[in-house]
C-alpha atoms as a PDB file:
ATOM      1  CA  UNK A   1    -115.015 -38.721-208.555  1.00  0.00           C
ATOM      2  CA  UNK A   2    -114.797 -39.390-212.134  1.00  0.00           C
ATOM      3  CA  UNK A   3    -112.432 -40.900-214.144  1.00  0.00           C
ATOM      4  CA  UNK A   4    -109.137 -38.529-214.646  1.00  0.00           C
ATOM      5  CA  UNK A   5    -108.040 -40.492-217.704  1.00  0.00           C
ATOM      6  CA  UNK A   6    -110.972 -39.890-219.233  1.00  0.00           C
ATOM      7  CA  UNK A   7    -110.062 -36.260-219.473  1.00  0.00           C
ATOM      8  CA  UNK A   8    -106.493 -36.433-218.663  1.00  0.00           C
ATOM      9  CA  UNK A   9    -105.311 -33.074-220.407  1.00  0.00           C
ATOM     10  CA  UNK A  10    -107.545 -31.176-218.049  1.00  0.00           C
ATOM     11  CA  UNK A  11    -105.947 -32.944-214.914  1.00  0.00           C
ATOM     12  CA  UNK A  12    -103.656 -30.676-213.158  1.00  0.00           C
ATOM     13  CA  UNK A  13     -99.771 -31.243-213.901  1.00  0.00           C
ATOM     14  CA  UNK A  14     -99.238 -33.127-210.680  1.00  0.00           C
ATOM     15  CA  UNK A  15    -102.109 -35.581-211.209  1.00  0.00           C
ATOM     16  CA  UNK A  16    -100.503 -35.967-215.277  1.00  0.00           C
ATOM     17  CA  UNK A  17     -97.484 -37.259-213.552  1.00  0.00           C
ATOM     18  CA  UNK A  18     -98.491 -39.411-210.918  1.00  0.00           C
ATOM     19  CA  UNK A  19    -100.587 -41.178-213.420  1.00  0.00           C
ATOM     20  CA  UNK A  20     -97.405 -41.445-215.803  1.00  0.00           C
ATOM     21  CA  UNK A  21     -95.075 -42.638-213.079  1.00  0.00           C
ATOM     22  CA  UNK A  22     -98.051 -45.522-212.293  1.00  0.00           C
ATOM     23  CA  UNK A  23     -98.230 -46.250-215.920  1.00  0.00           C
ATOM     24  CA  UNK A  24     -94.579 -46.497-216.443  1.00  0.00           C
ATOM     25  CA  UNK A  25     -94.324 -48.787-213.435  1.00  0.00           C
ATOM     26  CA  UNK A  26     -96.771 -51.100-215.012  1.00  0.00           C
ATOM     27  CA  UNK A  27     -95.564 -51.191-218.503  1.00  0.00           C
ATOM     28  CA  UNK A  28     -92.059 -52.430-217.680  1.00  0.00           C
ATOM     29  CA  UNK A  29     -93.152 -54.989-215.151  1.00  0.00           C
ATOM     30  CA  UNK A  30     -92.590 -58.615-217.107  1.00  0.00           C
ATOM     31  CA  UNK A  31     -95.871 -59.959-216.597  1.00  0.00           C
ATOM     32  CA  UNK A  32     -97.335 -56.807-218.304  1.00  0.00           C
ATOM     33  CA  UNK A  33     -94.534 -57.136-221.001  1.00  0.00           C
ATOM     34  CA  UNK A  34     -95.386 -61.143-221.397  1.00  0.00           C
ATOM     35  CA  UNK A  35     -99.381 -60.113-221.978  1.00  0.00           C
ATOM     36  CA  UNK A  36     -98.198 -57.465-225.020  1.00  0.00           C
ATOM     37  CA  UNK A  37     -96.034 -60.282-226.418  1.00  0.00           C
ATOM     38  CA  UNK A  38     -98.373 -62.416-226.336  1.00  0.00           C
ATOM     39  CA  UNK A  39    -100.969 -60.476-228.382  1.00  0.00           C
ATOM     40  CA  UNK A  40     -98.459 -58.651-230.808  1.00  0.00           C
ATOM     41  CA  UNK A  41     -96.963 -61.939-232.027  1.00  0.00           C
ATOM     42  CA  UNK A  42     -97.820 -63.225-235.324  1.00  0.00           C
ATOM     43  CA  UNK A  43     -99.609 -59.923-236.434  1.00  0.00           C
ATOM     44  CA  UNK A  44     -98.494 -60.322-240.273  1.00  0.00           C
ATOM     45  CA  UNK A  45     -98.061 -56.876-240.894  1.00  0.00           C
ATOM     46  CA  UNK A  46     -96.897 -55.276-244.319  1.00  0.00           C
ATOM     47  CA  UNK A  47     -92.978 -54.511-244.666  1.00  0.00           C
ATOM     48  CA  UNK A  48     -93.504 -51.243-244.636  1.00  0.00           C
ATOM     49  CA  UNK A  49     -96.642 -51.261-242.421  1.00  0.00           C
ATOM     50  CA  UNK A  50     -96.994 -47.423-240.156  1.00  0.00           C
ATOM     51  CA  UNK A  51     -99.177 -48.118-236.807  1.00  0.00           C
ATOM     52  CA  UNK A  52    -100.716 -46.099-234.568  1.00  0.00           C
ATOM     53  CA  UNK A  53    -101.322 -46.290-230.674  1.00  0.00           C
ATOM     54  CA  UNK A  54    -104.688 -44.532-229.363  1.00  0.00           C
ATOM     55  CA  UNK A  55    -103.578 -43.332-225.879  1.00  0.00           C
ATOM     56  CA  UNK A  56    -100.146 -43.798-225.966  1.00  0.00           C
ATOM     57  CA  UNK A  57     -99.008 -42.372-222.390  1.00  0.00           C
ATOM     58  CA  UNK A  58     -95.295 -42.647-221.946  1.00  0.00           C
ATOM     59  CA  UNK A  59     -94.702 -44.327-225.254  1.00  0.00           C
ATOM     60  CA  UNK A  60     -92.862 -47.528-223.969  1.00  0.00           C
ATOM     61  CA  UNK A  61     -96.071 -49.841-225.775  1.00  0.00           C
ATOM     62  CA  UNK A  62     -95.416 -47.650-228.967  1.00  0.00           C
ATOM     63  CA  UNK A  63     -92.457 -48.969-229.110  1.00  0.00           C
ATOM     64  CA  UNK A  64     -93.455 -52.482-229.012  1.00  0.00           C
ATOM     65  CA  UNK A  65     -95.428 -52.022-232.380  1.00  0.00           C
ATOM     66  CA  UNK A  66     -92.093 -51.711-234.333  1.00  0.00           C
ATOM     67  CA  UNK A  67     -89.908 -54.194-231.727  1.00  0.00           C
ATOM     68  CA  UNK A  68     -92.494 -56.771-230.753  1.00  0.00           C
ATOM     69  CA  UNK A  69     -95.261 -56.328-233.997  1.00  0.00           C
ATOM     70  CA  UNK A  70     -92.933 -55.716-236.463  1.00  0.00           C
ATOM     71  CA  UNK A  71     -94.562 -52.316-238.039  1.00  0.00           C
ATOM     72  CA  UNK A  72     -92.035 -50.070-239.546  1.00  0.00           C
ATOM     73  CA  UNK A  73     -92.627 -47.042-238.001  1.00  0.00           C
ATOM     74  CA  UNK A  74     -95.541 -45.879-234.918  1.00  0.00           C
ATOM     75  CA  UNK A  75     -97.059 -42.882-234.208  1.00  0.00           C
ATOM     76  CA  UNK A  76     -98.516 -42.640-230.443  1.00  0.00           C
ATOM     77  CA  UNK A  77    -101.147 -40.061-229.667  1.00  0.00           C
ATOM     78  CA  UNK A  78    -102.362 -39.276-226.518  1.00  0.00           C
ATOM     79  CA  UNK A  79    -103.994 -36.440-224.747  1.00  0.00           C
ATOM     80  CA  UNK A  80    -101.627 -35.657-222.053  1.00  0.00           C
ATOM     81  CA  UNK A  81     -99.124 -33.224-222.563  1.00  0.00           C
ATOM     82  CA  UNK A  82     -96.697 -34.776-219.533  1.00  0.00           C
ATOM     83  CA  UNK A  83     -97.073 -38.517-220.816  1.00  0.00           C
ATOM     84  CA  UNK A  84     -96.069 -36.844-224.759  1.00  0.00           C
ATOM     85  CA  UNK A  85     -93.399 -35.000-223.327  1.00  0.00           C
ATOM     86  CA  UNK A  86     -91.750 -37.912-221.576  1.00  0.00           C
ATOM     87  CA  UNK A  87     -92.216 -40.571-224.411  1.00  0.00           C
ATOM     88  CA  UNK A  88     -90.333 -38.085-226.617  1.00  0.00           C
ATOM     89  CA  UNK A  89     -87.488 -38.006-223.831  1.00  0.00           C
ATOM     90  CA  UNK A  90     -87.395 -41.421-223.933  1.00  0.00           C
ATOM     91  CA  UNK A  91     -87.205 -42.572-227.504  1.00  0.00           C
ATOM     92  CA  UNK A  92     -85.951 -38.964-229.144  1.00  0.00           C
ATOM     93  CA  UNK A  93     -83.171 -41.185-230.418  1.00  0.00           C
ATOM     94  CA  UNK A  94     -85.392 -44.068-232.624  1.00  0.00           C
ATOM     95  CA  UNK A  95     -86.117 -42.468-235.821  1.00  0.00           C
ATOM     96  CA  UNK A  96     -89.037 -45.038-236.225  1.00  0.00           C
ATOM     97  CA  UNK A  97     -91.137 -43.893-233.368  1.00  0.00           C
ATOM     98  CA  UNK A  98     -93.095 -40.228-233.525  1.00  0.00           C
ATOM     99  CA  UNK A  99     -95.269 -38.889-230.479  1.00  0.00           C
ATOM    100  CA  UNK A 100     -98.279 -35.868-230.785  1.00  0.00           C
ATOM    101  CA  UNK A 101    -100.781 -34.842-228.243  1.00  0.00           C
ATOM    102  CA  UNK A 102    -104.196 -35.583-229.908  1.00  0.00           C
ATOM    103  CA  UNK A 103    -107.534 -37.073-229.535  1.00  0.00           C
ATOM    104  CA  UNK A 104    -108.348 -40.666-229.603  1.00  0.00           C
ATOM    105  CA  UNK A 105    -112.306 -40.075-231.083  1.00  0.00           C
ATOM    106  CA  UNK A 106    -110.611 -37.425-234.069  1.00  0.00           C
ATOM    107  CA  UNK A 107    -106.897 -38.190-234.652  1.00  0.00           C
ATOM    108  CA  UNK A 108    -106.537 -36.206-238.110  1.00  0.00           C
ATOM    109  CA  UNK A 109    -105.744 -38.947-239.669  1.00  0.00           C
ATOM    110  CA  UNK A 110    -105.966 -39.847-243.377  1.00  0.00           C
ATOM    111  CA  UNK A 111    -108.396 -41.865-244.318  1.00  0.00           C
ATOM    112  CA  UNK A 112    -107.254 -45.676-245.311  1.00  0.00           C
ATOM    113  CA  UNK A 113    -104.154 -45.059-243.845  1.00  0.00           C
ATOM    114  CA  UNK A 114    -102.788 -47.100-241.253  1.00  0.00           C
ATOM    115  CA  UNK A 115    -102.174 -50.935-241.024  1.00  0.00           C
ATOM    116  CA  UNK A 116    -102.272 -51.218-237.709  1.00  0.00           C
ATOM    117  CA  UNK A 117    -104.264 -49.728-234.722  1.00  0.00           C
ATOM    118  CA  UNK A 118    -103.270 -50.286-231.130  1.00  0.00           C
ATOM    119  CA  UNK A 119    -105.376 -49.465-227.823  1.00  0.00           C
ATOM    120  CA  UNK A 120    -103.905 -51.058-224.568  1.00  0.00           C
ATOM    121  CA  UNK A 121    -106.209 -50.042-221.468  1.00  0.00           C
ATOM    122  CA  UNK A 122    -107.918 -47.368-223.327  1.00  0.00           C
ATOM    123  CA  UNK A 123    -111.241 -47.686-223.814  1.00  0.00           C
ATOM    124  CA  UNK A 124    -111.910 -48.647-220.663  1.00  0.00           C
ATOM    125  CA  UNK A 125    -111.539 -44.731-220.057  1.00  0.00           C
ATOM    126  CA  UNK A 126    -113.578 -43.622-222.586  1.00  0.00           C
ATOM    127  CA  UNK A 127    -116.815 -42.101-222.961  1.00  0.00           C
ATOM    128  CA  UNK A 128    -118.368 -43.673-226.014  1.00  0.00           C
ATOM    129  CA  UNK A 129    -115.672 -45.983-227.107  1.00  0.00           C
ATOM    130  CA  UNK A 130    -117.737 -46.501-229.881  1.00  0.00           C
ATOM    131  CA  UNK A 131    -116.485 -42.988-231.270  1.00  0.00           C
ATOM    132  CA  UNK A 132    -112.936 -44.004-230.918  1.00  0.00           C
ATOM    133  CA  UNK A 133    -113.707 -47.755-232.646  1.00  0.00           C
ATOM    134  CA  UNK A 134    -115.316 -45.823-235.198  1.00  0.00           C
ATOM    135  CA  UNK A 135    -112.184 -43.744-235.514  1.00  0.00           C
ATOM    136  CA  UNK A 136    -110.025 -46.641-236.010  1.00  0.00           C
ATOM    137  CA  UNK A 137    -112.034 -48.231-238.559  1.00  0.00           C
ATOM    138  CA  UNK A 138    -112.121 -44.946-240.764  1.00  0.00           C
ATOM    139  CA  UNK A 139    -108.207 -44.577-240.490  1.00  0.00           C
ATOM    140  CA  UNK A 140    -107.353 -48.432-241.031  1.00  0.00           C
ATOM    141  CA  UNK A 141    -106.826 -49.451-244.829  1.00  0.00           C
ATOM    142  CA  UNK A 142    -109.072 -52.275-246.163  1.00  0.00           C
ATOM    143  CA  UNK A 143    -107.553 -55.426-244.563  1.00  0.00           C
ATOM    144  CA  UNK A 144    -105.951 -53.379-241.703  1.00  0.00           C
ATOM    145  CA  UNK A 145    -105.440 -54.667-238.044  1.00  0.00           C
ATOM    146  CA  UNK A 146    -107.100 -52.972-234.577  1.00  0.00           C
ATOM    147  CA  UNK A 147    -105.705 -54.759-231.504  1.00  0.00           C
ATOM    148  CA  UNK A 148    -107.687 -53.966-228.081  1.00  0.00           C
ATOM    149  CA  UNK A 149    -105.980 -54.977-224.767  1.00  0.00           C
ATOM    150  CA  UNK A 150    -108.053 -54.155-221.666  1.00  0.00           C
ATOM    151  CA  UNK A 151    -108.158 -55.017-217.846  1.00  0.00           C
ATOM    152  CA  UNK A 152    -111.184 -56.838-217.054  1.00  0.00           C
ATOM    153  CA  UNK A 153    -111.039 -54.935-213.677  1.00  0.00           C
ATOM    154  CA  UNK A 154    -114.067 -56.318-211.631  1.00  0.00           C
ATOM    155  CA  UNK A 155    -111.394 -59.369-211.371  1.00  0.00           C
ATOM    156  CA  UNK A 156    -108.904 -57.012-210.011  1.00  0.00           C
ATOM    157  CA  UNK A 157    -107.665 -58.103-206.271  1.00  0.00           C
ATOM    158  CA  UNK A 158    -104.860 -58.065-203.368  1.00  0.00           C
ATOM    159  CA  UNK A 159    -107.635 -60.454-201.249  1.00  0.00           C
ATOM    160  CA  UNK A 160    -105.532 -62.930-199.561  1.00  0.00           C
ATOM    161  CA  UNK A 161    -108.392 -63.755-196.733  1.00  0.00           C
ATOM    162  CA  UNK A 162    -111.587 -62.332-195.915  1.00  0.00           C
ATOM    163  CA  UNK A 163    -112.428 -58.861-194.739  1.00  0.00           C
ATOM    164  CA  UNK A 164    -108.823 -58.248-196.232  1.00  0.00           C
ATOM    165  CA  UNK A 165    -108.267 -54.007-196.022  1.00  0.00           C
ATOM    166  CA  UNK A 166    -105.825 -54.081-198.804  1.00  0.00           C
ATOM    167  CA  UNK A 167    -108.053 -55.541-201.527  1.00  0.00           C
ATOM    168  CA  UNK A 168    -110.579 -52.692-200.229  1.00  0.00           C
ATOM    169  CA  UNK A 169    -108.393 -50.261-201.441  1.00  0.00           C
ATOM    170  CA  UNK A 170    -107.710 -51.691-204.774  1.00  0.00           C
ATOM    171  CA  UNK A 171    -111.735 -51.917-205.686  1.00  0.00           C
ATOM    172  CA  UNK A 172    -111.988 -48.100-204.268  1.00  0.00           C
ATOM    173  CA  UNK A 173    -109.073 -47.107-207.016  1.00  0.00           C
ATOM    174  CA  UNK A 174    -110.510 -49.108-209.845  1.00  0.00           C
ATOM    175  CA  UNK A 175    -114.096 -47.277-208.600  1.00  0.00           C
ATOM    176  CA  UNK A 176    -112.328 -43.728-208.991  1.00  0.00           C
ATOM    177  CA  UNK A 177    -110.135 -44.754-211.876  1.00  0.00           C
ATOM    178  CA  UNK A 178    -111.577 -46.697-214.545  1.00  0.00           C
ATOM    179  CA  UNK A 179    -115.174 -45.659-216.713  1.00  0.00           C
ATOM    180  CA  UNK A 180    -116.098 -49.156-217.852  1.00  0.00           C
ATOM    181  CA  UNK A 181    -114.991 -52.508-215.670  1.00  0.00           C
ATOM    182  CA  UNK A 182    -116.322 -54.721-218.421  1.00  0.00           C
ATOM    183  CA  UNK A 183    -115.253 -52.953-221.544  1.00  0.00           C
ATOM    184  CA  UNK A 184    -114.161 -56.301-222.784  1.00  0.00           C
ATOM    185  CA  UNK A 185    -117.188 -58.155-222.330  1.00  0.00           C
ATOM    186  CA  UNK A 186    -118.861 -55.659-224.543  1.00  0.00           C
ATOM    187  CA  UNK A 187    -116.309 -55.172-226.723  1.00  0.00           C
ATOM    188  CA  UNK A 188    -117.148 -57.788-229.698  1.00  0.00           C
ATOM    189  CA  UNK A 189    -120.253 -56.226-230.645  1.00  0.00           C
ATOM    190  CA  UNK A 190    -119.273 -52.432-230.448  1.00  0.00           C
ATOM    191  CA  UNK A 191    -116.716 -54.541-233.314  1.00  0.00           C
ATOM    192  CA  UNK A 192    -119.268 -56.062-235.020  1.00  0.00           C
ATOM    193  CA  UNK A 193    -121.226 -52.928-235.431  1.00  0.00           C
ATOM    194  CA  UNK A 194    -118.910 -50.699-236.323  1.00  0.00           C
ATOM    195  CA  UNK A 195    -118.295 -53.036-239.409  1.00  0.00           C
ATOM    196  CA  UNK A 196    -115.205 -55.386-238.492  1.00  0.00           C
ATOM    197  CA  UNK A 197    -114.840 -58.658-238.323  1.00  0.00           C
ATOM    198  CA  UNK A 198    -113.787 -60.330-235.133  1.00  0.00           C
ATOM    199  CA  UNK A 199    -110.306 -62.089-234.962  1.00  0.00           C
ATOM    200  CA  UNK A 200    -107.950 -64.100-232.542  1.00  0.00           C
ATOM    201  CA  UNK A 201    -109.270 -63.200-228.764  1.00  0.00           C
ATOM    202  CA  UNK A 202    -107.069 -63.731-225.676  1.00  0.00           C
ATOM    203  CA  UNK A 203    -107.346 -64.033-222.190  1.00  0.00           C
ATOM    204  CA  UNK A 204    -104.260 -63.069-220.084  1.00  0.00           C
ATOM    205  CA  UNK A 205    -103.649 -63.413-216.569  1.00  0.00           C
ATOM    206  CA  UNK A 206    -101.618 -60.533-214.576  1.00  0.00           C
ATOM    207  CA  UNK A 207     -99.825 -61.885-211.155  1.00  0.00           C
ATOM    208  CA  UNK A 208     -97.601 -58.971-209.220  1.00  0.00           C
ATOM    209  CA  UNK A 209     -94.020 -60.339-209.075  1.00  0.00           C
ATOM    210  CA  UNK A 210     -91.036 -59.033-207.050  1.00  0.00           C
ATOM    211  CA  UNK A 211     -91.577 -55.688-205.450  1.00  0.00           C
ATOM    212  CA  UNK A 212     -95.473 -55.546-206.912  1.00  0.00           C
ATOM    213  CA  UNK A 213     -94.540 -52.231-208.206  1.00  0.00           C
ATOM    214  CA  UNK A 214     -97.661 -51.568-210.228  1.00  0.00           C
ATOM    215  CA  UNK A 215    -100.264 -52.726-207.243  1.00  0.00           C
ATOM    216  CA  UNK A 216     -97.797 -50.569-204.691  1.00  0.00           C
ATOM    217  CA  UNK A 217     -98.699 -47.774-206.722  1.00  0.00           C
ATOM    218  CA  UNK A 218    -102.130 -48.765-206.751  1.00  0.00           C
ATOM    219  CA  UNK A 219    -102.409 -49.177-202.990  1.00  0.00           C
ATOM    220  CA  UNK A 220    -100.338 -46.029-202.141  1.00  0.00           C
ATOM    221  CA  UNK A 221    -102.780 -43.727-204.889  1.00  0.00           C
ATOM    222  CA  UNK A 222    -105.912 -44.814-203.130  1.00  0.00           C
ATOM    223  CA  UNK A 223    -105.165 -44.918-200.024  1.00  0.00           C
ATOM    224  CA  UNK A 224    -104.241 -40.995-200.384  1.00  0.00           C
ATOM    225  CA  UNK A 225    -107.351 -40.876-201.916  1.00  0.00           C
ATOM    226  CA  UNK A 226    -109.367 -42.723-199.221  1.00  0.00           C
ATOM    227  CA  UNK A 227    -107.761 -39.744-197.451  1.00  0.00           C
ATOM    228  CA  UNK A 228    -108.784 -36.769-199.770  1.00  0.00           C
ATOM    229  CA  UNK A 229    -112.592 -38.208-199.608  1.00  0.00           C
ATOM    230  CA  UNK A 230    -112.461 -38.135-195.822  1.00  0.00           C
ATOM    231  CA  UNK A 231    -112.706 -42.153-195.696  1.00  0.00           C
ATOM    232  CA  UNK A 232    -109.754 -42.457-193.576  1.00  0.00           C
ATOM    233  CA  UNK A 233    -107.564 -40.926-191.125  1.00  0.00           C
ATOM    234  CA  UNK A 234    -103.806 -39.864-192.742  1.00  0.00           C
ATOM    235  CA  UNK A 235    -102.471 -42.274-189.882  1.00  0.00           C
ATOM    236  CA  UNK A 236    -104.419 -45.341-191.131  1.00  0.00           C
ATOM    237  CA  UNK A 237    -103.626 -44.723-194.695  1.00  0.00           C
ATOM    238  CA  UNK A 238    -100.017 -44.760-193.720  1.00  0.00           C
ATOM    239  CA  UNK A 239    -100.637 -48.325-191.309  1.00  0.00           C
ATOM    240  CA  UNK A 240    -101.917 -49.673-194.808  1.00  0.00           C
ATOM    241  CA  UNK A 241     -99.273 -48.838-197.209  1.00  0.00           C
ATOM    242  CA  UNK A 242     -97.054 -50.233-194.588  1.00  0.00           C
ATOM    243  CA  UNK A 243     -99.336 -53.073-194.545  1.00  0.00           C
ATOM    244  CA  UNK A 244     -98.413 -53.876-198.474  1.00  0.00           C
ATOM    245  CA  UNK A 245     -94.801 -53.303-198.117  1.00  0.00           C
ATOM    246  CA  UNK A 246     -94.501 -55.518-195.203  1.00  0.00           C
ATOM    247  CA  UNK A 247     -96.656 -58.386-197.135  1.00  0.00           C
ATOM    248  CA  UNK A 248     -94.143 -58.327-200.302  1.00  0.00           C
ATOM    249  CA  UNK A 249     -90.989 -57.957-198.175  1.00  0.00           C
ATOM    250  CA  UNK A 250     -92.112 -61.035-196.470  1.00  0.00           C
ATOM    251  CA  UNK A 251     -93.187 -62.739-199.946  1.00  0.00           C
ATOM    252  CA  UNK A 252     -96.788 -62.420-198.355  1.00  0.00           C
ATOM    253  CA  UNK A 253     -98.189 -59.474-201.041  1.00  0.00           C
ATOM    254  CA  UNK A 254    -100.700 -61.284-203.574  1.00  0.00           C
ATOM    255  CA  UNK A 255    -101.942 -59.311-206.543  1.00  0.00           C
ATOM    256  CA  UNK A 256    -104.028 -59.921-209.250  1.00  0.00           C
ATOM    257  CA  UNK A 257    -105.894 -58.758-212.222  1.00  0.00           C
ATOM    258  CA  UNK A 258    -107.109 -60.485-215.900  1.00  0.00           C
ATOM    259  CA  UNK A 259    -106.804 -58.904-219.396  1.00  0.00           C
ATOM    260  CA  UNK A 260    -108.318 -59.116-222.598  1.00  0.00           C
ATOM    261  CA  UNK A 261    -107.015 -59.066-225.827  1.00  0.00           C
ATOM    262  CA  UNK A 262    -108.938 -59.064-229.423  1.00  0.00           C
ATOM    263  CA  UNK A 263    -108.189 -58.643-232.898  1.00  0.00           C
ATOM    264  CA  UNK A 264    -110.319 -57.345-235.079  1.00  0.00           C
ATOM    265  CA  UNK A 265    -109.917 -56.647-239.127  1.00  0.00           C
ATOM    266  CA  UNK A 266    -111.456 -53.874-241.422  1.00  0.00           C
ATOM    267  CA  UNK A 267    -113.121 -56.266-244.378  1.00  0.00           C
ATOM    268  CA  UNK A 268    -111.209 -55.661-247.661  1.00  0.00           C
ATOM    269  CA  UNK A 269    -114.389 -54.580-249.232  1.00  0.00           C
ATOM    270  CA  UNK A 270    -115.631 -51.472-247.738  1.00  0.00           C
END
């Protein structure tokens, strides 16, 4: 199977929504919210500075780019219809924040007109993230700001001894869900040649807390899947999303994944 969010508009409404209800749960966790602090701090962005998210889904990281960044109004684009139509539920009442279906690799965009580009666990995704780099460096003005936040998914586990069937399912989902595992490893020179110059990078650790919301989603999506491919029976898919639940009710559930962030700068003189 490939990637659906690499083509998410042509994914069936269901699938749109699943995948927005699994992003949603992972945005508002704290850890995830700690790692987008953490890179959005200390941005220096103009008073008036407009910034733009590249795959926005249900807007809620839009919004950090005027409450955690400090830009002064955000545009998020994003192919899927579902994730535009609930990020315009959510926020329709902050006049700062604006929401269009769109396409990452040809936004429409002015040229030289945006101070700030955001992609958080986009280009992993993506087809040619070069194309979509290359699209940020053509919209951001001379001295303009892209910030990349990415999984770096081969470190992606729930493996709390060996032979463990839950961490099984978690490499099956990021097999059938993500284009590039080691987008940030790569991603400094697809910077470099494009023409910016590298800034601040940061590694941030990820750690399920509480209910493990985002890895229950995880767990319950692939073993369904596990199920559609024929891999397993619906009974044992069922035994192993039991299997999770009973780990984190019984503070037992261990999940993990690493992310990347880097900041890179359009040169003034281009």
């Amino acid at each position: 199977m490939s990637d659906p969010y690499s083509n998410l508009a042509a994914q069936n409404q269901s699938t749109q929504a699943l995948i927005a209800d699994a992003m949603e749960a992972r945005c508002l966790e704290p850890a995830q919210i700690a790692i987008r602090q953490a890179y959005m701090s200390g941005l220096s962005l103009p008073a008036d500075a407009f910034a733009v998210e590249f795959g926005s889904g249900t807007g809620h990281v839009t919004r950090d780019l005027v409450t955690l960044a400090g830009a002064a109004r955000a545009l998020g684009i994003e192919p899927s219809p579902v994730m535009v139509a609930r990020a315009q539920a959510h926020f329709a009442d902050d006049h700062r924040l604006r929401f269009e279906t769109g396409d990452a690799k040809r936004t429409e965009l002015p040229d030289a007109s945006v101070d700030l580009v955001l992609m958080h666990t986009l280009l992993c995704h993506v087809p040619e993230p070069q194309e979509v780099v290359a699209e940020a460096f053509r919209v951001l003005k001379p001295g303009g700001k892209l910030v990349i936040c990415d999984g770096d998914y081969d470190t992606a586990t729930a493996q709390i001894a060996d032979y463990d069937p839950l961490d099984q399912i978690i490499r099956f989902m990021i097999n059938q869900n993500v284009t590039n595992l080691w987008i940030m490893r790569q991603i400094t020179e697809i910077l470099t040649g494009t023409g910016f110059a590298l800034g601040p990078r940061q590694g941030h650790g990820y750690v399920a807390e509480g209910e493990a919301t985002y890895f229950m989603t995880v767990i319950s999506r692939g073993a369904d899947r596990m199920v559609e491919t024929g891999l397993l029976f619906p009974e044992t898919a069922e035994a192993l999303k039991h299997e999770a639940r009973r780990r984190v009710e019984a503070d037992r559930f261990f999940g993990f994944m690493s992310y990347v962030s880097q900041i890179a700068i359009k040169p003034d003189s281009v």
